[in-house]
Every structure is written in C-alpha cells, then in structure tokens.
C-alpha atoms as a PDB file:
ATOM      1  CA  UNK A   1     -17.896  10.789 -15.618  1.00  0.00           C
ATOM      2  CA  UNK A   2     -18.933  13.652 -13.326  1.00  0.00           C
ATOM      3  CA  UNK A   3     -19.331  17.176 -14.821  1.00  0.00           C
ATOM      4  CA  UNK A   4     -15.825  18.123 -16.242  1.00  0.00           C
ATOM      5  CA  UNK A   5     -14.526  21.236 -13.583  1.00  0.00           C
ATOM      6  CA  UNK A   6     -13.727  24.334 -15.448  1.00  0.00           C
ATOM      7  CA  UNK A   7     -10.334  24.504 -15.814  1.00  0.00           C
ATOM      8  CA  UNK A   8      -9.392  28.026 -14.714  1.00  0.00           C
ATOM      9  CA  UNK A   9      -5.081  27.463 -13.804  1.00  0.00           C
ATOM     10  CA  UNK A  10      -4.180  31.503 -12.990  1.00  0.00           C
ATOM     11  CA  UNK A  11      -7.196  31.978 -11.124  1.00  0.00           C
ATOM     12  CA  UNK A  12      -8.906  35.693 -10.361  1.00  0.00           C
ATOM     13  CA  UNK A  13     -10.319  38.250  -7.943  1.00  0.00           C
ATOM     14  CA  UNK A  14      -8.467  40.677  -5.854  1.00  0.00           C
ATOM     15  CA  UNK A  15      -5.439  38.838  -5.462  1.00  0.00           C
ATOM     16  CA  UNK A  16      -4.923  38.079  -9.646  1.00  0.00           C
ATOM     17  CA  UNK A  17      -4.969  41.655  -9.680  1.00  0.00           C
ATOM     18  CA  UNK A  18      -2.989  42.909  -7.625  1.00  0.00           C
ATOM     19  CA  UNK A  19      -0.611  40.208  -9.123  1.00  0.00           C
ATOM     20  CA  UNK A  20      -1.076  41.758 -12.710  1.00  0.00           C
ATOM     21  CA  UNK A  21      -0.500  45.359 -11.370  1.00  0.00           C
ATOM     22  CA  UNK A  22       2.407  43.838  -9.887  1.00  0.00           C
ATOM     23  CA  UNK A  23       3.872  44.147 -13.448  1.00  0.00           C
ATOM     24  CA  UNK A  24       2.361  47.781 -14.559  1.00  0.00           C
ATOM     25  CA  UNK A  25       4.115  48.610 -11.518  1.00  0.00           C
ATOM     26  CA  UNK A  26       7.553  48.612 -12.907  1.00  0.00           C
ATOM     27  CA  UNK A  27       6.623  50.780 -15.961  1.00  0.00           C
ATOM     28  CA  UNK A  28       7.669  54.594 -15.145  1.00  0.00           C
ATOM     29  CA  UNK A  29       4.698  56.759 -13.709  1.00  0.00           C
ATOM     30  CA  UNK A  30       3.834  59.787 -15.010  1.00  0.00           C
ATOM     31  CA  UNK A  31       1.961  60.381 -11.570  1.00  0.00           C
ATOM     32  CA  UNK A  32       1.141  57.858  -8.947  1.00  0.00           C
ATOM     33  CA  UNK A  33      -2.590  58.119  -9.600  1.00  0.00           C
ATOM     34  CA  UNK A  34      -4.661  61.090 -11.025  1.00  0.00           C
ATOM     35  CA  UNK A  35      -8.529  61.598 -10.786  1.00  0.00           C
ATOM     36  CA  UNK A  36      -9.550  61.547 -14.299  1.00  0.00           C
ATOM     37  CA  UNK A  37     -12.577  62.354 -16.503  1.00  0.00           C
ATOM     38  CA  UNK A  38     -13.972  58.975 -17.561  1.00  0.00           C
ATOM     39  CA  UNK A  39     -14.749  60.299 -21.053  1.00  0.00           C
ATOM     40  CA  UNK A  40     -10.939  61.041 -21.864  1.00  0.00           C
ATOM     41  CA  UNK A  41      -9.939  57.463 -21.780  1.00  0.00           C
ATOM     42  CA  UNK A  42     -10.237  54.871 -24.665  1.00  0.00           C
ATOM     43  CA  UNK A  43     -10.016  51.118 -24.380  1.00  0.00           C
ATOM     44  CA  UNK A  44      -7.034  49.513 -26.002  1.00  0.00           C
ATOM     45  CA  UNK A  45      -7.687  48.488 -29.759  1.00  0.00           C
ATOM     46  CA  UNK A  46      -5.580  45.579 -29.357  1.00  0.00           C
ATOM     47  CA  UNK A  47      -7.419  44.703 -25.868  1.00  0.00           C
ATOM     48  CA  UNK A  48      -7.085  40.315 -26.430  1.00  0.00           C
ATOM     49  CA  UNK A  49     -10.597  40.356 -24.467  1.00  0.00           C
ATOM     50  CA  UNK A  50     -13.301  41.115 -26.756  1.00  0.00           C
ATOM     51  CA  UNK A  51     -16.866  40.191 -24.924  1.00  0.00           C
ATOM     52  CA  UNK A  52     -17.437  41.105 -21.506  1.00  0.00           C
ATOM     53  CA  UNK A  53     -20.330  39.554 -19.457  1.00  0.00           C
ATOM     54  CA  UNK A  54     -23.265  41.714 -19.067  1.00  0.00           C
ATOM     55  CA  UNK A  55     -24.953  40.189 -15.893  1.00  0.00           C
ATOM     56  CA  UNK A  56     -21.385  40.573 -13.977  1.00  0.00           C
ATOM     57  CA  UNK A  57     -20.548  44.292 -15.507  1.00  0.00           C
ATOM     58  CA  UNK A  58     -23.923  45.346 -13.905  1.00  0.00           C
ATOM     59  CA  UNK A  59     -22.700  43.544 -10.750  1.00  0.00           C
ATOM     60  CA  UNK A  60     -19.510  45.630 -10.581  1.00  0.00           C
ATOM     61  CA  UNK A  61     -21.316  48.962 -11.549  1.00  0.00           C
ATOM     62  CA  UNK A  62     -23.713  47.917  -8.598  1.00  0.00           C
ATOM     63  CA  UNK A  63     -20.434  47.679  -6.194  1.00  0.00           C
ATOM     64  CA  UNK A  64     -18.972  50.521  -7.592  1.00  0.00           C
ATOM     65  CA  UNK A  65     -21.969  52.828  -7.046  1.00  0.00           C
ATOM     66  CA  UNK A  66     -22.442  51.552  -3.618  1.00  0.00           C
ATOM     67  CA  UNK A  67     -18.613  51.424  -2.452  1.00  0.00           C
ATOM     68  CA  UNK A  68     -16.429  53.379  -5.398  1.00  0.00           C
ATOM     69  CA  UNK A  69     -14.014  51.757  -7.005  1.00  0.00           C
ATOM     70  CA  UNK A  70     -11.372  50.008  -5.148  1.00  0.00           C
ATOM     71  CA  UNK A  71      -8.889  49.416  -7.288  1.00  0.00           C
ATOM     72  CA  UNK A  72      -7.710  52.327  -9.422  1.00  0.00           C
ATOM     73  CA  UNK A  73      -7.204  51.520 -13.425  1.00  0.00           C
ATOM     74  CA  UNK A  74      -3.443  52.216 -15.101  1.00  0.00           C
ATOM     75  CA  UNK A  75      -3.495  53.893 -18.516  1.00  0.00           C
ATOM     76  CA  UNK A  76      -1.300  55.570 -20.531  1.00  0.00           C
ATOM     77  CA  UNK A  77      -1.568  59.442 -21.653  1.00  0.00           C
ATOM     78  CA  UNK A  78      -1.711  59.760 -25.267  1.00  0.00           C
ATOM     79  CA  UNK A  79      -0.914  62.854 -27.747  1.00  0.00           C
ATOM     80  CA  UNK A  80      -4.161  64.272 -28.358  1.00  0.00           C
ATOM     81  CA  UNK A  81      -5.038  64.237 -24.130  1.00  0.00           C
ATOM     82  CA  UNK A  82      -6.700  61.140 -24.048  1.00  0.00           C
ATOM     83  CA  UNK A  83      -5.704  57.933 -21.860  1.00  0.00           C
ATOM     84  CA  UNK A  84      -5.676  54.706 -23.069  1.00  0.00           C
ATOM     85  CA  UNK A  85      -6.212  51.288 -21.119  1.00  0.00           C
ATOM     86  CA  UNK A  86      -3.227  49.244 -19.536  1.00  0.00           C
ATOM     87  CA  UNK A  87      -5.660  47.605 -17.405  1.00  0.00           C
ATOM     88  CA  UNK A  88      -8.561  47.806 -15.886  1.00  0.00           C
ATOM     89  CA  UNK A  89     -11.054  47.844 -19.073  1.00  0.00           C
ATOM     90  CA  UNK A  90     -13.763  45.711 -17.020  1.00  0.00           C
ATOM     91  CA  UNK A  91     -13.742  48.284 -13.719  1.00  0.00           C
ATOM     92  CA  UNK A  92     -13.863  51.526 -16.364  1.00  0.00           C
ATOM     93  CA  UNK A  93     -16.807  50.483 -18.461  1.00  0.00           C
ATOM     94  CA  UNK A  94     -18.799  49.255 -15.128  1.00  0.00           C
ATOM     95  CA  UNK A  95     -17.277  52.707 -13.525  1.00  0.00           C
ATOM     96  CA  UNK A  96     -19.250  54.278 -16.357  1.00  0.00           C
ATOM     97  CA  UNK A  97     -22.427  52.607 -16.162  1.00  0.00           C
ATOM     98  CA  UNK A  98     -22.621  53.208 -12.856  1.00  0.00           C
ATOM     99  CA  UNK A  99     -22.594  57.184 -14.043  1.00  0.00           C
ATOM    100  CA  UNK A 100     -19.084  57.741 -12.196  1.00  0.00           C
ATOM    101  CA  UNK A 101     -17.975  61.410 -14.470  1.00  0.00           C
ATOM    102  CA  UNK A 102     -14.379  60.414 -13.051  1.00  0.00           C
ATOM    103  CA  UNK A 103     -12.461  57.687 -12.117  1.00  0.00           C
ATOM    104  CA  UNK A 104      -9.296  56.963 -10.113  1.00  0.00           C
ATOM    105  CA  UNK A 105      -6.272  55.963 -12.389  1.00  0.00           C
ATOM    106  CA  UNK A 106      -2.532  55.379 -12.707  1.00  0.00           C
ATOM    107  CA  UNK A 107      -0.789  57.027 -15.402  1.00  0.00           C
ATOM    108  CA  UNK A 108       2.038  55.216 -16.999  1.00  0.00           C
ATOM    109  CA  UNK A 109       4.762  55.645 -19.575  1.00  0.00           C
ATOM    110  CA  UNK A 110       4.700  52.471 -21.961  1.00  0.00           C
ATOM    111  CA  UNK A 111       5.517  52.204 -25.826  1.00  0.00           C
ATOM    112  CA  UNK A 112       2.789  50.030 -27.982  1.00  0.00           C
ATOM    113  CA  UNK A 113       4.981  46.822 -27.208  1.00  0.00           C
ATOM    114  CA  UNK A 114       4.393  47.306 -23.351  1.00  0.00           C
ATOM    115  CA  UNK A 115       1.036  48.328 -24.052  1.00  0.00           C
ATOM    116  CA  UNK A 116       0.429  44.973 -25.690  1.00  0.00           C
ATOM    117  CA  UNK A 117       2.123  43.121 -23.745  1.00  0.00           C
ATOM    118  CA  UNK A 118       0.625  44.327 -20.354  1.00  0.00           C
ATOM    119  CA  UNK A 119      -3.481  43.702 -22.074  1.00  0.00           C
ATOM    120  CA  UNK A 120      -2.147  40.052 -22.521  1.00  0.00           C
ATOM    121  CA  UNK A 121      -0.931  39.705 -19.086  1.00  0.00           C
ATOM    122  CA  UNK A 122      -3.716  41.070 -17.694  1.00  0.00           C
ATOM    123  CA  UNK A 123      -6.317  39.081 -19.770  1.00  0.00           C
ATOM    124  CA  UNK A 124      -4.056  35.661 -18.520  1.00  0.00           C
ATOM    125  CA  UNK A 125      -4.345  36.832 -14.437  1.00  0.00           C
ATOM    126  CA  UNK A 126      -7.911  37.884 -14.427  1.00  0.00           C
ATOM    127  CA  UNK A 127     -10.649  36.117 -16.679  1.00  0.00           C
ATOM    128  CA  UNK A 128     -11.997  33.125 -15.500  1.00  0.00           C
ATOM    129  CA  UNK A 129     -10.039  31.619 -18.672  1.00  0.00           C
ATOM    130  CA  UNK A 130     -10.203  27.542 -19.061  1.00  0.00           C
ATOM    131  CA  UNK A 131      -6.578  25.627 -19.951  1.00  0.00           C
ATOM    132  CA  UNK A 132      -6.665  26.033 -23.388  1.00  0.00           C
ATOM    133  CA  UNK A 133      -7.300  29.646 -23.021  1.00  0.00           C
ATOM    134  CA  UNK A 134      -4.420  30.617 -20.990  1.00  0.00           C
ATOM    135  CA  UNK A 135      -2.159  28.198 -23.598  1.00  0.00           C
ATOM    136  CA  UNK A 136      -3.623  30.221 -26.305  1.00  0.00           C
ATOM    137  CA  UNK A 137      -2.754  33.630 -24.600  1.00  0.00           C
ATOM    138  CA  UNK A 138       0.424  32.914 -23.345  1.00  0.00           C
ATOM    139  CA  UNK A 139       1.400  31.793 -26.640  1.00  0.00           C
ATOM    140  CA  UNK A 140       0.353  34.978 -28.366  1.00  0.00           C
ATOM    141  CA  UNK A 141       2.338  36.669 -25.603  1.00  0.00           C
ATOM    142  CA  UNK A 142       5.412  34.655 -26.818  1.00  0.00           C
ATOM    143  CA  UNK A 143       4.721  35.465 -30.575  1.00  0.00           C
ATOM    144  CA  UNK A 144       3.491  38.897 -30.513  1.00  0.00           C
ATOM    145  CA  UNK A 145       5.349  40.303 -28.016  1.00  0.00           C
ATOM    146  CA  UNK A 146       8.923  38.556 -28.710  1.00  0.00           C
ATOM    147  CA  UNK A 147       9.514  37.259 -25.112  1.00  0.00           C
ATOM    148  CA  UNK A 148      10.449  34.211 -23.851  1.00  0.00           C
ATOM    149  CA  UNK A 149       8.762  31.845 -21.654  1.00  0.00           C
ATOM    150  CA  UNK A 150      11.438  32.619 -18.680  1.00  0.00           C
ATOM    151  CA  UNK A 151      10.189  36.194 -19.088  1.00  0.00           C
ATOM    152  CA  UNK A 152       6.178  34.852 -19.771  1.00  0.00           C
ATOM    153  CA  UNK A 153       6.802  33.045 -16.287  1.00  0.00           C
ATOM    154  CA  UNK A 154       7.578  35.950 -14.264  1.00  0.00           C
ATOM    155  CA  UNK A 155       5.084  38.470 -16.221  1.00  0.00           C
ATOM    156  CA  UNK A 156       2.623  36.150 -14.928  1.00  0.00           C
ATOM    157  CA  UNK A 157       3.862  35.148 -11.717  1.00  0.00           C
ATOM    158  CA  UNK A 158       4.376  31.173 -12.660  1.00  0.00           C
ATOM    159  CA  UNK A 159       7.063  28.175 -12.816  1.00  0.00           C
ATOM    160  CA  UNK A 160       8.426  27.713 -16.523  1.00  0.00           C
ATOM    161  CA  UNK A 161       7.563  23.792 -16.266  1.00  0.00           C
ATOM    162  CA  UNK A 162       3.846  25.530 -15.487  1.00  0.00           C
ATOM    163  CA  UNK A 163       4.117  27.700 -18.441  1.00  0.00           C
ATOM    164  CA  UNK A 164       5.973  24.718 -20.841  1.00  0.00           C
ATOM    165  CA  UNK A 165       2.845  22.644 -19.823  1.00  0.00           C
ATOM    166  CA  UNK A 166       0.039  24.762 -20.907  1.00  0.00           C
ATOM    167  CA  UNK A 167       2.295  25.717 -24.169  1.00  0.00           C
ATOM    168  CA  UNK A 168       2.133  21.984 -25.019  1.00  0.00           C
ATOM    169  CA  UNK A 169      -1.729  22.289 -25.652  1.00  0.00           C
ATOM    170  CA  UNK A 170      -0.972  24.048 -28.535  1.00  0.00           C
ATOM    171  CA  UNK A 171       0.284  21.155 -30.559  1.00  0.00           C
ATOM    172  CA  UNK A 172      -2.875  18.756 -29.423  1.00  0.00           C
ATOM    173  CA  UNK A 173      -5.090  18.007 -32.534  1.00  0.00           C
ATOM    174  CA  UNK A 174      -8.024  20.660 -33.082  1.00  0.00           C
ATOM    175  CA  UNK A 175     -10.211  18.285 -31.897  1.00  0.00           C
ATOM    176  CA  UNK A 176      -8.937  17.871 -28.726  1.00  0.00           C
ATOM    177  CA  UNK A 177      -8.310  21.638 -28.003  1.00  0.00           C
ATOM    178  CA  UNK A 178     -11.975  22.586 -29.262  1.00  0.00           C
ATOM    179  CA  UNK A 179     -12.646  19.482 -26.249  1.00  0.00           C
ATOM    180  CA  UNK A 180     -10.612  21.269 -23.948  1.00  0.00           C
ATOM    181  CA  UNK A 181     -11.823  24.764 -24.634  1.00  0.00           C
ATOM    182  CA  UNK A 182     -15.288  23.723 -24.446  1.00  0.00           C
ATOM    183  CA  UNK A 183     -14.486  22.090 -21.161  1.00  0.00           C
ATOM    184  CA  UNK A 184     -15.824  18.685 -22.536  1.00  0.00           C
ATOM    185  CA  UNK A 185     -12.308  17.363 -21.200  1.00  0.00           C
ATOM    186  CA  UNK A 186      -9.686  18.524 -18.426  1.00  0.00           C
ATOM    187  CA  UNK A 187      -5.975  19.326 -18.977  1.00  0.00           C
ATOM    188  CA  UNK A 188      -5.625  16.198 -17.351  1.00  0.00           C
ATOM    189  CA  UNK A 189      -7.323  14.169 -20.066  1.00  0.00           C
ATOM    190  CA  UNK A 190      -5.505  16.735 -22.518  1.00  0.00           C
ATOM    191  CA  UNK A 191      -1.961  15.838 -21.019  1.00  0.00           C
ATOM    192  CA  UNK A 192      -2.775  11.847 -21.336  1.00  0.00           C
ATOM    193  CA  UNK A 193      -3.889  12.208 -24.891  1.00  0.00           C
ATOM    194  CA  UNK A 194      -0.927  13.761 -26.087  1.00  0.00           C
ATOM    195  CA  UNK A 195       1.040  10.529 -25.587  1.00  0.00           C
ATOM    196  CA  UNK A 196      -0.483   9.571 -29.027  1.00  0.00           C
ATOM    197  CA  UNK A 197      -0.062  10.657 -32.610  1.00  0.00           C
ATOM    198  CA  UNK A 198      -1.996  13.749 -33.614  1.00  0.00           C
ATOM    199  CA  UNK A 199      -3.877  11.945 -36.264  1.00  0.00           C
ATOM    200  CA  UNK A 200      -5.367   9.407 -33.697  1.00  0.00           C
ATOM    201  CA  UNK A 201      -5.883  12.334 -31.347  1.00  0.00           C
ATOM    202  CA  UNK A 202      -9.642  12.564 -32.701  1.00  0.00           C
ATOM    203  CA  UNK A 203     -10.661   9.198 -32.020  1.00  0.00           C
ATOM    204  CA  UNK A 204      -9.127   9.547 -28.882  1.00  0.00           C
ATOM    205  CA  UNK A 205     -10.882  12.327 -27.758  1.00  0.00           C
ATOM    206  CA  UNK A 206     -14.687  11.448 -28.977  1.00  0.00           C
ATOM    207  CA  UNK A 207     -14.098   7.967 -26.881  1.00  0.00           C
ATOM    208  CA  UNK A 208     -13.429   9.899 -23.425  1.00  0.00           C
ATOM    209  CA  UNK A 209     -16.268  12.412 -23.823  1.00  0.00           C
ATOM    210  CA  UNK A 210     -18.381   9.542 -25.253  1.00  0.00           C
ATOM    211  CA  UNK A 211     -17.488   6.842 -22.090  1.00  0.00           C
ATOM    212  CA  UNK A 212     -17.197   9.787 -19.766  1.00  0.00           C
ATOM    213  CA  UNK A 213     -13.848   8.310 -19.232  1.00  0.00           C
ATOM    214  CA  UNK A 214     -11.680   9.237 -16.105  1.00  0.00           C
ATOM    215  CA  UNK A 215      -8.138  11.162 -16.805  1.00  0.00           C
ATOM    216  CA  UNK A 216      -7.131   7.483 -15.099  1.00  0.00           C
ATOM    217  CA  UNK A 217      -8.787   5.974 -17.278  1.00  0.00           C
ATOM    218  CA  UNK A 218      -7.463   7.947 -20.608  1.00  0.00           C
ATOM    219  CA  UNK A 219      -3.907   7.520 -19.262  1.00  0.00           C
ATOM    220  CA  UNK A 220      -4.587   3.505 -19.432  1.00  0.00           C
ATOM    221  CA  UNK A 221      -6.422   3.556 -22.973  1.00  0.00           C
ATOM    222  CA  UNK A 222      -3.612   5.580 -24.007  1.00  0.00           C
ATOM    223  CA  UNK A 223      -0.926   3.171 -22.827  1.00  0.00           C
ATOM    224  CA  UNK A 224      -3.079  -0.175 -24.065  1.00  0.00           C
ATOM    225  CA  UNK A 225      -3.118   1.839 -27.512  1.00  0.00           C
ATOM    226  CA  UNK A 226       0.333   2.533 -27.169  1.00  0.00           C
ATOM    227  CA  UNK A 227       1.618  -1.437 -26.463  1.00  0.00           C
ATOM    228  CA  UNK A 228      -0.715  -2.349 -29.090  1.00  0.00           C
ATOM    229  CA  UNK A 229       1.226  -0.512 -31.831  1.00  0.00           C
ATOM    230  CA  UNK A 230       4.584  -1.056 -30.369  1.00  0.00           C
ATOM    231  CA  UNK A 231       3.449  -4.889 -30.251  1.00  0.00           C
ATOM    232  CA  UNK A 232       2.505  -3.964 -34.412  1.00  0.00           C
ATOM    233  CA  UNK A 233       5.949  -2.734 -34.944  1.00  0.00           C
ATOM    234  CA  UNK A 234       7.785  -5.773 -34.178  1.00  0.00           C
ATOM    235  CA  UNK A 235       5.575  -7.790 -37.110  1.00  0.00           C
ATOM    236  CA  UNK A 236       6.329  -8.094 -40.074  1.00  0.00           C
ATOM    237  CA  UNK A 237       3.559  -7.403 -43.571  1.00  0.00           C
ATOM    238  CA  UNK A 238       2.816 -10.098 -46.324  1.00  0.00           C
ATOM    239  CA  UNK A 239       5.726  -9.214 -48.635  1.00  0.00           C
ATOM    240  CA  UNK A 240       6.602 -10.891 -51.855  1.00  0.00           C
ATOM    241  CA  UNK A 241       9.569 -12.964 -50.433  1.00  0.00           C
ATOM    242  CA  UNK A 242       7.568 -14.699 -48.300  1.00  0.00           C
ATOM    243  CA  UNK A 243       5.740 -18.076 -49.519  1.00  0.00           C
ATOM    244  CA  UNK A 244       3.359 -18.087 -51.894  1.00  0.00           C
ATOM    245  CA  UNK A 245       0.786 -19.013 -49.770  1.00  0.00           C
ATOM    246  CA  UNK A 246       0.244 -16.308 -47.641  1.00  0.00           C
ATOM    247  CA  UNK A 247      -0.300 -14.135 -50.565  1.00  0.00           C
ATOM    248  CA  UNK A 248      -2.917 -16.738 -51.890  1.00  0.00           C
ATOM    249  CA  UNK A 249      -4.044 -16.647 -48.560  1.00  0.00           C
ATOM    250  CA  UNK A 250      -4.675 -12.918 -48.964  1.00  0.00           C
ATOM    251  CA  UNK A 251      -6.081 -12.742 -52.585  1.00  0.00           C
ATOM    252  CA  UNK A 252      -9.259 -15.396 -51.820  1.00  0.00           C
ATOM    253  CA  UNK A 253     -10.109 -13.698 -48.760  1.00  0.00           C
ATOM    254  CA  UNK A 254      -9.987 -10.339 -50.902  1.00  0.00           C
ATOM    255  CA  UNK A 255     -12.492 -11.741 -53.171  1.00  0.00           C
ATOM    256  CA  UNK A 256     -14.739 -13.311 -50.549  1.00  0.00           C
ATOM    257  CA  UNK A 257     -14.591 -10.696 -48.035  1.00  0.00           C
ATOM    258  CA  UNK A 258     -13.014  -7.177 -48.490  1.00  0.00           C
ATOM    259  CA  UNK A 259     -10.157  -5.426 -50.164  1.00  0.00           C
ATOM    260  CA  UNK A 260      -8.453  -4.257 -46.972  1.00  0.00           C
ATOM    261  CA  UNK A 261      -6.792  -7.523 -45.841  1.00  0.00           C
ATOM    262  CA  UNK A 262      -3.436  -7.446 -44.343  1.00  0.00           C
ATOM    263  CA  UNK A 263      -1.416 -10.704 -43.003  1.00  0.00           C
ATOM    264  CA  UNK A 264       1.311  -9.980 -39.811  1.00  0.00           C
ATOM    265  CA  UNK A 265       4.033 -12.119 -38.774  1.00  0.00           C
ATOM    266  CA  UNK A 266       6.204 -12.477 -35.791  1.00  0.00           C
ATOM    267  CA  UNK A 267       9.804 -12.686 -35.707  1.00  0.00           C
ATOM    268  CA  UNK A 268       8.763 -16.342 -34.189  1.00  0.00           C
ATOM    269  CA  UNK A 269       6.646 -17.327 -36.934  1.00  0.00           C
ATOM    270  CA  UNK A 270       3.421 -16.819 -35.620  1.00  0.00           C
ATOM    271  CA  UNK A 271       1.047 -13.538 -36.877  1.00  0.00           C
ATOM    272  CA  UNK A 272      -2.411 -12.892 -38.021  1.00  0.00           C
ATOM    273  CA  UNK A 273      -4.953 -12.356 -40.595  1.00  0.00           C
ATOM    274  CA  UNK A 274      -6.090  -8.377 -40.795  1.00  0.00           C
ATOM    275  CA  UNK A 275      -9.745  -7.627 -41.861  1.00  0.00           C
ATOM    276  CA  UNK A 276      -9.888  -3.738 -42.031  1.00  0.00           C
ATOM    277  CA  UNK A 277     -12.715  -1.502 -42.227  1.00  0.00           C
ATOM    278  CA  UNK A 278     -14.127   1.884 -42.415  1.00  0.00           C
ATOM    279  CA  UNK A 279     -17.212   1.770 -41.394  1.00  0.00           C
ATOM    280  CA  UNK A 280     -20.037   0.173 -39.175  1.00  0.00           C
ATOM    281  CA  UNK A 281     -21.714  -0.182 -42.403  1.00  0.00           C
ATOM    282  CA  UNK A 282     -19.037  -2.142 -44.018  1.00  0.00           C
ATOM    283  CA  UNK A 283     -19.118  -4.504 -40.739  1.00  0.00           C
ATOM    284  CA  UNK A 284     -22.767  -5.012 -41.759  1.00  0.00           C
ATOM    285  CA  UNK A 285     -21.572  -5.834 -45.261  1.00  0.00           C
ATOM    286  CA  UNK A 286     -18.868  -7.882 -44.653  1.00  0.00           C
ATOM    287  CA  UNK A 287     -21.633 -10.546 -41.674  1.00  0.00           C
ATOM    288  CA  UNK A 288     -23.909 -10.354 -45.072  1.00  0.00           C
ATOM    289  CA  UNK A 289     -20.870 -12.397 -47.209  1.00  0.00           C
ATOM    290  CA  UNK A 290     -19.988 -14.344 -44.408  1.00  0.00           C
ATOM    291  CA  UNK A 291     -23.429 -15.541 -43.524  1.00  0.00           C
ATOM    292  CA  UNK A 292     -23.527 -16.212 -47.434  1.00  0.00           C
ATOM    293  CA  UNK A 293     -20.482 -18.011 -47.251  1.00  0.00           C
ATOM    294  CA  UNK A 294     -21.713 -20.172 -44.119  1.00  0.00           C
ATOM    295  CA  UNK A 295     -25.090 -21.106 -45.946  1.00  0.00           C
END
C-alpha cells in the first residue's frame, strides 16, 4: 500500500480564511478595522490550537516583514483595554516576530460563547487538520458550544451528510482513530471498518496497516468477515438436548487437545468441530499433542 495521503477534508490557505471570516463577519463591529498596538492583544485561553509550527511561523513573519500583513486579525475589546483573539492567532504571533509594534485588526462584539465558538471554527477551516481531527473538533463544537450539526454545517461552510460522516469517527474503536489520526489509515479505510463491531475493530485495523491493504480491499475483508458471522448465526452450539455423542465428541478432544472446543450445526444437519485459540503459542502447543498423538 502506497504512503497513506494526509487526510486534510476542509482544506486551508487564503480561501479557508476568508471562508472562516465569513462567519466573524456577522458578529456586530465595533469598527470595521482599527490599527492596533500588538502588545494590547492576548490570545484566547480557550484557543483549541495549542502548538504552532515554528519553521512555518518564521515563514509568515518572513512574508509579513517583506509584504505586511494581508489579512487583518478580528478580536474582541475587553474591559481592562486589551483585545482578545477571534482569529487570526497564527498571523499575530508571526506579526510580532517579525517586530510589527501594530497590527491591522477587526474589532468585534462577541460574548465568551461566540468567542468559543468562532476559535473552533477557525481551528476546523485553517490547520492542515487530518479526518479524525476535524471529527474531533466539530464534535467539541457540538458539545461545548450547544449547536447543532445543521448550524456546525453552515459555521463551516459544509453539507450535513459531510458533517454526519466525519461525526461517525467518533464512535470507531480507539484503535482505529489513533490509526486514523496518525494517518496510518484513510477515512476511507475508517468508513469500511466501521461495518464491524467495535470490539473486532482492533484486529481489523492492525491487519490493513500490517498488509498495507487497499480501502478496496478493507471493504471486501470487512464483508468476508461479515458473511462469515452471519453464516455463524444460522448454526446452532453443542447443547445438552442434542445426542450424547457430540458432547462425548467434545469432552475427548478437550482432554487430548485444548479446552476451547466448540461443535456447530446446521439447520440441515451438517456443522463442524471448533478448535479455538489465543495465541500463536498455543498453535505451537496444540502441533506438539497432535504430533504426540500421531506417533
């Protein structure tokens, strides 16, 4: 399997943010935009992103002392004559090590819900975020911010099937998000695994990134998985009304072989004898009493 593509779904540059200003936009301005002393305005404590990349920040600072900034930031004016971040935390601390003493901004009127809300939008439109990044964001947007995902699908400028999609990562095992988040697997191979249970979800997952298996070829293993335990369901276990036999059958092969053995039958009378195991060493174990047995 080829290098699994970062995921990124929302996308960025110029046009993801002038999509998330979009939004900012329909808060009430103070003023349009003011010219304002870069060491009056505060990030947002509740900012969702947390590391910024060095190497790109001295990129932008680079730009920034060379051109200016293009696009102006949008904070709010607190009490005590400071400005807090809406948006634009990346462009102000690049703006400031560039050694900019001002820097263009809008000023908005927002409460602490807005002003929550608008840092998650923002972080969802502009980081280079993989699929199970975005689920995770737009999900604390739904939870910590009390909207819905109609409202989650026009903050951020998507279809609600889009949005419903990437909300359905959340309930994949933690396996296969860590995969996914990791970028070991695609949403594609996320979407396919979620057609089984959560608790085989794990074993799932370790045999794509160990086969380097296709999403095309998850969707199948999926399905054969599938037919095998719907092919299961319609057998029936060794139960005490049936003949004495089978559970003869089932008590000498438990002393010659292994605990774990299980007899299925068919509605049509025919079945099979179940050797379970838990480990490759108890395979090993189990070719040591049957080579016995043979000898």
């Amino acid at each position: 399997m080829a290098k699994m593509k970062k995921t990124t779904g929302l996308g960025r540059g110029l046009s993801a943010i002038l999509e998330a200003e979009n939004y900012i936009d329909e808060l009430p301005a103070v003023s349009r935009m003011e010219e304002l002393d870069i060491e009056l305005i505060i990030p947002n404590p509740k900012q969702p992103r947390t590391t910024f990349d060095d190497d790109a920040l001295e990129e932008l600072a680079d730009s920034i002392a060379t051109l200016g900034l293009i696009q102006p930031i949008t904070v709010r004016r607190e009490t005590d004559g400071k400005y807090i971040i809406i948006s634009g935390e990346r462009r102000w601390r690049a703006s400031r090590l560039a050694g900019r003493k001002t820097i263009p901004a809008y000023v908005r009127e927002a409460d602490d819900k807005e002003l929550h809300e608008m840092a998650l939008v923002e972080n969802i439109q502009r980081q280079d975020l993989n699929a199970m990044e975005i689920a995770i964001s737009l999900q604390r947007l739904i939870d910590e911010c009390g909207v819905t995902q109609e409202t989650v699908a026009q903050r951020v400028g998507k279809k609600r099937s889009t949005i419903a999609n990437y909300l359905r990562l959340m309930q994949l095992s933690p396996e296969v998000q860590a995969a996914l988040k990791a970028n070991l697997i695609t949403m594609g191979h996320a979407k396919a695994i979620a057609g089984v249970e959560v608790e085989q979800q794990p074993q799932i997952v370790k045999k794509v990134i160990k086969k380097e298996l296709s999403v095309r070829a998850t969707e199948q293993l999926v399905k054969k998985l599938a037919d095998k335990q719907a092919a299961e369901a319609n057998t029936t276990e060794v139960a005490d009304e049936f003949p004495e036999v089978y559970t003869k059958v089932v008590e000498q092969l438990s002393r010659l072989l292994c605990e774990d053995i299980k007899i299925k039958r068919s509605a049509d009378g025919s079945g099979k004898i179940i050797v379970g195991f838990a480990s490759d060493q108890e395979v090993a174990a189990l070719a040591d009493r049957l080579e016995q047995i043979v000898k």
